[in-house]
Protein backbone atom coordinates (compact mmCIF):
# COMPACT_ATOMS: atom_id res chain seq x y z
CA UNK A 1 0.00 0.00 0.00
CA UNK A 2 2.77 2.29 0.65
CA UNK A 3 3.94 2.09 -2.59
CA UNK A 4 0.68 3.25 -4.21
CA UNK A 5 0.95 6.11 -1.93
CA UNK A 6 4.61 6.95 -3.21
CA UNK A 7 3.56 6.21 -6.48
CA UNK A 8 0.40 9.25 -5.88
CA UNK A 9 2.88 11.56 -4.14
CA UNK A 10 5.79 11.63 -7.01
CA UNK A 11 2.77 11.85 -9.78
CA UNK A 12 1.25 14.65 -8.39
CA UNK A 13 4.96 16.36 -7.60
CA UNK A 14 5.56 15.82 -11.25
CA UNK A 15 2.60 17.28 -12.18
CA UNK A 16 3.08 20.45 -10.59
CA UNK A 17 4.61 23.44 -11.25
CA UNK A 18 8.07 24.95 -10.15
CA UNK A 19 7.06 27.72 -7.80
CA UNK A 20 10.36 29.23 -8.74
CA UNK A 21 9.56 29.32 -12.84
CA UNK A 22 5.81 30.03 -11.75
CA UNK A 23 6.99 33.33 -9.69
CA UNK A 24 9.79 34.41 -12.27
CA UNK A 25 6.86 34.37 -15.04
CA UNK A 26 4.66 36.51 -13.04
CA UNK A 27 7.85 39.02 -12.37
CA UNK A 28 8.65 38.95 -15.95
CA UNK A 29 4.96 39.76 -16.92
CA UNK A 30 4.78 42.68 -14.17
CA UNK A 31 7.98 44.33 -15.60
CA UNK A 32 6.33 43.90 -19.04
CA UNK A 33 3.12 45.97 -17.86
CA UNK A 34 5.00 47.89 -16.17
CA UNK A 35 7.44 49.19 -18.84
CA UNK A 36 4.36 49.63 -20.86
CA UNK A 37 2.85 51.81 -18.88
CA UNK A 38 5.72 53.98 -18.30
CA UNK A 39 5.43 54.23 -22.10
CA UNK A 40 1.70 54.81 -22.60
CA UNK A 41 2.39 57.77 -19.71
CA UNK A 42 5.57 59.13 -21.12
CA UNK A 43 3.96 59.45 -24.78
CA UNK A 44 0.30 61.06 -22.58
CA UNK A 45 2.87 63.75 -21.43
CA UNK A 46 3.53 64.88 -24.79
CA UNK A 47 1.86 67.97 -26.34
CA UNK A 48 1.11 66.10 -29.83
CA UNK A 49 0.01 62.48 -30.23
CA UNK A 50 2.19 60.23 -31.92
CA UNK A 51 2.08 59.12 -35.90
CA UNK A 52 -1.96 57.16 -35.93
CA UNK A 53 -2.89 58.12 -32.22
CA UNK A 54 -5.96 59.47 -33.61
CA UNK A 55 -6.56 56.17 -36.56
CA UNK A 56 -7.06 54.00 -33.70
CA UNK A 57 -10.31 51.58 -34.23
CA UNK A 58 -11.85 52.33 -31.04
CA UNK A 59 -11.59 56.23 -31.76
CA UNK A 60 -12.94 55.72 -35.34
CA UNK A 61 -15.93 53.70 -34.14
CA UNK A 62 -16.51 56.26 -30.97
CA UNK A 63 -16.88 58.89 -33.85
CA UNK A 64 -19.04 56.67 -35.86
CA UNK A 65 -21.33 55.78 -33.47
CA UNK A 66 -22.07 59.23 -31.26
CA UNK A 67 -24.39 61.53 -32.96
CA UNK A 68 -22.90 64.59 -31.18
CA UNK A 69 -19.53 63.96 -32.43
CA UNK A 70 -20.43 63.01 -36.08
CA UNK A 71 -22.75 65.03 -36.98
CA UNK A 72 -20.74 68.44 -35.75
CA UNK A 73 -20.37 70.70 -38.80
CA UNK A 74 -16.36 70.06 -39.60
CA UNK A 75 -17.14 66.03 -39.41
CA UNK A 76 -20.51 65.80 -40.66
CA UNK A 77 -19.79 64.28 -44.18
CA UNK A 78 -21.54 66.42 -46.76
CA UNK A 79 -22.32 63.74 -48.97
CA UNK A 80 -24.56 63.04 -46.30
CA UNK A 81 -26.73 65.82 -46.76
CA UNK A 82 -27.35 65.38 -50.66
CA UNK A 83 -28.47 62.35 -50.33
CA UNK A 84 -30.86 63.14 -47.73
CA UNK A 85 -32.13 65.44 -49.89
CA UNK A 86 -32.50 63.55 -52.93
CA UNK A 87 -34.59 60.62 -50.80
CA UNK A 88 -36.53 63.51 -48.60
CA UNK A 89 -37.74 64.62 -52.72
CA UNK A 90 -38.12 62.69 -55.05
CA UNK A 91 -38.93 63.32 -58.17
């Protein structure tokens, strides 16, 4: 029986993980966050946004999808408006 036992124990040892590897993996990926947010706040410091700042997706859809920034005069697209016409009367 004991040997079933030992046979369980050094399995489930084997199985595990290192601790050691485990904790230098979660070190690594703090200093990895952590550079990148000394980045992200450096390049927030500066007066002018960097080279496509302003083609990110998530600004392009926020634009897209709230009225009261689309539809301001300098970024309402005035293709818009002929067409609205042309369906409002039709001929």
């Amino acid at each position: 029986m004991g040997f079933i036992m030992e046979f369980a124990e050094n399995l489930i040892l084997k199985l595990m993980e290192d601790p050691k590897k485990r904790d230098q993996r979660a070190r690594e990926r703090l200093y990895a966050v952590k550079d990148r947010c000394e980045r992200s706040k450096e390049m927030w410091s500066y007066p002018l946004r960097p080279y496509g700042f302003w083609t990110f997706e998530r600004h392009n859809s926020q634009l897209a999808w709230d009225p009261q920034i689309s539809q301001v005069p300098g970024r309402r697209d005035p293709y818009d408006d002929l067409l609205q016409q042309s369906f409002n009367n039709p001929k």
